[in-house]
N, C-alpha and C. Protein backbone atom coordinates (compact mmCIF):
# COMPACT_ATOMS: atom_id res chain seq x y z
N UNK A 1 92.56 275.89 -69.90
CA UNK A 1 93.11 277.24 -69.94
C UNK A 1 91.99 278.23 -70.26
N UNK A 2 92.36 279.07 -69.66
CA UNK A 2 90.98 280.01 -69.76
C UNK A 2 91.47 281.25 -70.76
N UNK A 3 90.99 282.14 -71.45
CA UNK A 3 91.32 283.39 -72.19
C UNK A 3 91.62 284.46 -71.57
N UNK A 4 90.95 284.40 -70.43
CA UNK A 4 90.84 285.91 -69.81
C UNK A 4 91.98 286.04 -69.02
N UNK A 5 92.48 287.30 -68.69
CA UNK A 5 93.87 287.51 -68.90
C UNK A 5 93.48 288.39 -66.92
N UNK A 6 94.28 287.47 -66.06
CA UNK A 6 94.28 287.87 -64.86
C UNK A 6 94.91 289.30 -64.40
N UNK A 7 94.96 290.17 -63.12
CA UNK A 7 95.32 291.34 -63.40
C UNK A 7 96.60 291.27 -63.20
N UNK A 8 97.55 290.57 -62.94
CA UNK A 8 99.22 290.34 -62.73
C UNK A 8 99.81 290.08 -64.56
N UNK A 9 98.65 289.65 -65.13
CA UNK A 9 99.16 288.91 -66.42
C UNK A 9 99.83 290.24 -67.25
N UNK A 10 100.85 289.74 -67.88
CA UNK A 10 101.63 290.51 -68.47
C UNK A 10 101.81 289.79 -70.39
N UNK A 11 100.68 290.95 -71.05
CA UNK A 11 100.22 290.79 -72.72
C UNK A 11 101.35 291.15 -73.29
N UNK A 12 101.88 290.41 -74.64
CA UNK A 12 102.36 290.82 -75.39
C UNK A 12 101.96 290.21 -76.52
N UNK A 13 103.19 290.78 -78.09
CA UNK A 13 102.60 290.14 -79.01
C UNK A 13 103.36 289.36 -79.46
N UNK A 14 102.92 288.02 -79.79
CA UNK A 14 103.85 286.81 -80.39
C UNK A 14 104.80 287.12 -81.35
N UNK A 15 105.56 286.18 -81.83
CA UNK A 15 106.35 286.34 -82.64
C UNK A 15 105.69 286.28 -83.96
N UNK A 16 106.28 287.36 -85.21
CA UNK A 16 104.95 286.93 -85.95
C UNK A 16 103.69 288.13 -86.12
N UNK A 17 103.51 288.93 -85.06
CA UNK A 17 102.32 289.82 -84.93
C UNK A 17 102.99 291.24 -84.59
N UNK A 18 102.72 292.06 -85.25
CA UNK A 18 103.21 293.52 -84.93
C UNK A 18 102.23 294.73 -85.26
N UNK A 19 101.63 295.75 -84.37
CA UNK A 19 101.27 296.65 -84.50
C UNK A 19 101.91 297.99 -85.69
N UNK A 20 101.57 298.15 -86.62
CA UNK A 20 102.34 299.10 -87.69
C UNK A 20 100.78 300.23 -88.17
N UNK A 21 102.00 301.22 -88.54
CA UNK A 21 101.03 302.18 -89.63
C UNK A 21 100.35 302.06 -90.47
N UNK A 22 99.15 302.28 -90.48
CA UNK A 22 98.58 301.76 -92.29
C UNK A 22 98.96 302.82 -92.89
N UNK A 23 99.61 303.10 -93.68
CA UNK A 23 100.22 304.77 -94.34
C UNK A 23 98.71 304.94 -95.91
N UNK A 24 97.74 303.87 -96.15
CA UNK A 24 97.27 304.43 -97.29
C UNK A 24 95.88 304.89 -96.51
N UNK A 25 95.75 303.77 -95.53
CA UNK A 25 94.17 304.26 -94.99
C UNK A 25 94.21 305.22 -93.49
N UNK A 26 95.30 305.52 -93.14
CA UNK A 26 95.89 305.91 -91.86
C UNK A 26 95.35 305.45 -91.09
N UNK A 27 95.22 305.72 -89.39
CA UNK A 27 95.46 304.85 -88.13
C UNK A 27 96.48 303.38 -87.98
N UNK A 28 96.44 302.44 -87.55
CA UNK A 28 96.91 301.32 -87.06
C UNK A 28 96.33 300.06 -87.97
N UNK A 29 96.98 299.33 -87.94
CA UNK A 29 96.75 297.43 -88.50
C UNK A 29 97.61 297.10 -87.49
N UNK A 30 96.98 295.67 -86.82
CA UNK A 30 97.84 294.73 -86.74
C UNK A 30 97.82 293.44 -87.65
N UNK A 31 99.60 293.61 -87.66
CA UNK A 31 99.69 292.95 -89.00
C UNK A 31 99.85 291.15 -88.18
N UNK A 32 99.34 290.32 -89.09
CA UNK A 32 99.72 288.79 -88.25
C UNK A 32 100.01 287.63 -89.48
N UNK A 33 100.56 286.71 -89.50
CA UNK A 33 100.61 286.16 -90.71
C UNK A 33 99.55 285.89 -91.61
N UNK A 34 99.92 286.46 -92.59
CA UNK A 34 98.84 286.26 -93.69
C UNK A 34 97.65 286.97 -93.64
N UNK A 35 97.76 288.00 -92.76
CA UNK A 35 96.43 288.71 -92.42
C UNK A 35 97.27 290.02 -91.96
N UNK A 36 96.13 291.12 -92.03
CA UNK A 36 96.11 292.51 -91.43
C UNK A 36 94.68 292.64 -90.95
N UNK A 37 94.81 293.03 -89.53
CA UNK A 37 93.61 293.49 -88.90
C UNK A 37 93.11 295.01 -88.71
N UNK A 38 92.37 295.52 -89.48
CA UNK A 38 92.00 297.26 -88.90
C UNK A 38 91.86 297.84 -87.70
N UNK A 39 92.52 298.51 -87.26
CA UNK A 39 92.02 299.03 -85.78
C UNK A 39 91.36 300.45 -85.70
N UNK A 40 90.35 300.32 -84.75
CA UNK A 40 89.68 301.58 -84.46
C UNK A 40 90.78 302.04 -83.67
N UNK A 41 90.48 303.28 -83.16
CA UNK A 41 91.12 304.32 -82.16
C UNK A 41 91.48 303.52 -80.77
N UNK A 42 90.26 302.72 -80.60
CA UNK A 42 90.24 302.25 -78.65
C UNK A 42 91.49 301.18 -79.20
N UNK A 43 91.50 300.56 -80.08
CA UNK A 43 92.29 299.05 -80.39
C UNK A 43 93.78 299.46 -80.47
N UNK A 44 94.18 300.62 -81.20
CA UNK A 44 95.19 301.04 -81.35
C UNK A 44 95.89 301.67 -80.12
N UNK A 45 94.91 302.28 -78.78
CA UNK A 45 95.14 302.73 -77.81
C UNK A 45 95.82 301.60 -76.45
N UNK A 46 94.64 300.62 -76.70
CA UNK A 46 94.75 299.40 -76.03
C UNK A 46 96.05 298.71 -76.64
N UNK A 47 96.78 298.52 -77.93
CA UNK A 47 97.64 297.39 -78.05
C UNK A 47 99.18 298.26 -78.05
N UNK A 48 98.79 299.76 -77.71
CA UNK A 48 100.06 300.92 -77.89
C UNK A 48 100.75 300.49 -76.33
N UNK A 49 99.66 299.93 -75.64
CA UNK A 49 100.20 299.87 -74.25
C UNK A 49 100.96 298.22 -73.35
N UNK A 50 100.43 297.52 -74.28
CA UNK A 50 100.62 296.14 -74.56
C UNK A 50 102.35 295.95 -75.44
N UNK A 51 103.37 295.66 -74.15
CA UNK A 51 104.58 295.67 -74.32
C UNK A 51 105.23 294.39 -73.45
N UNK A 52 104.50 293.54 -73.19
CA UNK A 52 105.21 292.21 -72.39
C UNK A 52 106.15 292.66 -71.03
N UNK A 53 105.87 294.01 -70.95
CA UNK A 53 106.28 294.46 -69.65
C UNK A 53 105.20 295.02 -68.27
N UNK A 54 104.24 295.66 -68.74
CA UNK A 54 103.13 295.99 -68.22
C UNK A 54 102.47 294.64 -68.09
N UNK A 55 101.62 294.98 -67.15
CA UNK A 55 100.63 293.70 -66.43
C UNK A 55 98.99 294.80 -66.96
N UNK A 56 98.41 293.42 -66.78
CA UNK A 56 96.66 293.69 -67.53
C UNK A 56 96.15 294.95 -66.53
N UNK A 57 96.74 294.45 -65.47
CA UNK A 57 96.30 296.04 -64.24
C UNK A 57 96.40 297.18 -64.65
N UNK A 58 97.56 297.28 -65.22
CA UNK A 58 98.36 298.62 -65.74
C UNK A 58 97.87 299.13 -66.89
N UNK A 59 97.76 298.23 -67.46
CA UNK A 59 97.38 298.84 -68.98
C UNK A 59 95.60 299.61 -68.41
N UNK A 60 95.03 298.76 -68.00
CA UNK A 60 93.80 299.06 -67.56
C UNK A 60 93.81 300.51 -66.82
N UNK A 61 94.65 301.17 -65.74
CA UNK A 61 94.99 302.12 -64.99
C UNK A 61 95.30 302.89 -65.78
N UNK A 62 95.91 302.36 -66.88
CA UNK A 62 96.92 303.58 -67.89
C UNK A 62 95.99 304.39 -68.64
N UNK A 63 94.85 303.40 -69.12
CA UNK A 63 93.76 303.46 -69.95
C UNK A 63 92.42 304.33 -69.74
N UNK A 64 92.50 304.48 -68.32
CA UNK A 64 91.59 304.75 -67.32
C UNK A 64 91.82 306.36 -67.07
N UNK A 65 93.07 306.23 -66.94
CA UNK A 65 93.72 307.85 -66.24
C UNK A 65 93.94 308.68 -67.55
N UNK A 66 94.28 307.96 -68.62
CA UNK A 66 94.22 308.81 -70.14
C UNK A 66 92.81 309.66 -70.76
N UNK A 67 92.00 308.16 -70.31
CA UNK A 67 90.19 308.62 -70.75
C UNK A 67 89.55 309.28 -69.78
N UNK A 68 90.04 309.63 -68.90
CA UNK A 68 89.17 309.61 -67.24
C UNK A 68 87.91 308.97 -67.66
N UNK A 69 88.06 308.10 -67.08
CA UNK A 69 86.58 306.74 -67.38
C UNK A 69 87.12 305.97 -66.00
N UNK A 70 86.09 304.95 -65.69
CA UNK A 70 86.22 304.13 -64.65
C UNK A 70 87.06 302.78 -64.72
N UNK A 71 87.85 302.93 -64.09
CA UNK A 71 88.59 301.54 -64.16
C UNK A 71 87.79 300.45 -64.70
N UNK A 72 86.68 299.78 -63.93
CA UNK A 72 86.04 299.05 -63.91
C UNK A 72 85.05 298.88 -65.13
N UNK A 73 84.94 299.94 -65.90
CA UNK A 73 84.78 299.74 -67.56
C UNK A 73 85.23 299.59 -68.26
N UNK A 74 86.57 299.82 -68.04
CA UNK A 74 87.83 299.89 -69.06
C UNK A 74 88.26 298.37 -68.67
N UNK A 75 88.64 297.89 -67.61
CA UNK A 75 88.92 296.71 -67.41
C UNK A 75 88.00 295.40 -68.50
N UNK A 76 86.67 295.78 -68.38
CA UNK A 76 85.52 295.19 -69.41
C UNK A 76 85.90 295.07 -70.47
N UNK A 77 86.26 296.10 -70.98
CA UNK A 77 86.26 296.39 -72.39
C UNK A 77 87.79 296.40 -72.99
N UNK A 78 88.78 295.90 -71.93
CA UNK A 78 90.16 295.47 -72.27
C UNK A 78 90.01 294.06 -72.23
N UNK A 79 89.38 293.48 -71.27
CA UNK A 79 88.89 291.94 -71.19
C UNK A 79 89.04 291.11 -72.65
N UNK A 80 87.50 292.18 -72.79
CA UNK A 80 86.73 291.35 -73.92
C UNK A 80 87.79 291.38 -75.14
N UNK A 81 88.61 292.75 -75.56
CA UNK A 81 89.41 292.65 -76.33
C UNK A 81 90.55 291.87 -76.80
N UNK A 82 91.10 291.79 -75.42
CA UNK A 82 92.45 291.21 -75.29
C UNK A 82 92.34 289.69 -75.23
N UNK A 83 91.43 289.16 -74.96
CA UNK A 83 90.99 287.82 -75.26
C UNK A 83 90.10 287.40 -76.35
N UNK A 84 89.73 288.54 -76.94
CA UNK A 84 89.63 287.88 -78.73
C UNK A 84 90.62 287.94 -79.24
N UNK A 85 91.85 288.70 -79.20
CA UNK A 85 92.88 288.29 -79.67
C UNK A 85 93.46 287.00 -79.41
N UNK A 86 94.00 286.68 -77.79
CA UNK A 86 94.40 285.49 -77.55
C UNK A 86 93.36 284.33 -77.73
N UNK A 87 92.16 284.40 -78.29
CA UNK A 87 91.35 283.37 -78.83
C UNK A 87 92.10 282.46 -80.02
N UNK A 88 92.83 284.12 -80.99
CA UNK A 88 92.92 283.73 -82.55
C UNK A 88 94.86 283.67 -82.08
N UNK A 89 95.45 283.77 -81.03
CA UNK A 89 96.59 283.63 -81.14
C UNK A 89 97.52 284.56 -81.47
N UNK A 90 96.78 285.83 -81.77
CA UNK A 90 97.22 287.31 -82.09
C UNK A 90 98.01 287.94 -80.68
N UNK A 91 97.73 287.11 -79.51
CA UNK A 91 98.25 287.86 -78.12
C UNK A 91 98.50 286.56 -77.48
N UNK A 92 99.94 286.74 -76.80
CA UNK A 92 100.02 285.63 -75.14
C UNK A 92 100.47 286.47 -74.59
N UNK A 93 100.51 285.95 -73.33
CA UNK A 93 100.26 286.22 -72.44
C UNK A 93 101.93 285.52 -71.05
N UNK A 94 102.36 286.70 -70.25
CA UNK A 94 103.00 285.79 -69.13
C UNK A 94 102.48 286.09 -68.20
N UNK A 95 103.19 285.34 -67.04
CA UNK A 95 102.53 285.60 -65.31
C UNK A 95 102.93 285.97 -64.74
């Protein structure tokens, strides 16, 4: 099985893992058992769009047309993200 998340693939977050407010340090955590992860701005942008309904294409397009930036960087840099998560089990993935 490979990490990297094809462009039909459709991210969500397991059972268990939820995007929430940090209300003391503000922006985003994702929260996962036994852990909270900090998110920068891009992380919080990237996992706002990540709903087990959208496909990796989309989010990428969505991402793209918000920043005006190039698909093809944003795709990179959703890659690399979205599969350090599903490394640690923080994200699956359907087809």
């Amino acid at each position: 099985m490979t990490l990297a998340l094809a462009p039909s693939d459709r991210p969500f977050l397991p059972r268990g893992v939820r995007l929430a407010a940090d209300k003391v340090r503000g922006g985003a955590v994702l929260l996962c058992p036994e852990k909270a992860i900090a998110l920068d701005a891009i992380g919080e942008a990237i996992l706002s769009l990540v709903d087990g309904s959208r496909s990796f294409e989309d989010i990428v397009a969505g991402l793209a047309a918000a920043y005006d930036a190039p698909a093809e960087q944003i795709a990179g840099d959703v890659q690399r993200f979205l599969a350090g998560l599903r490394a640690r089990m923080y994200l699956a993935v359907r087809p």
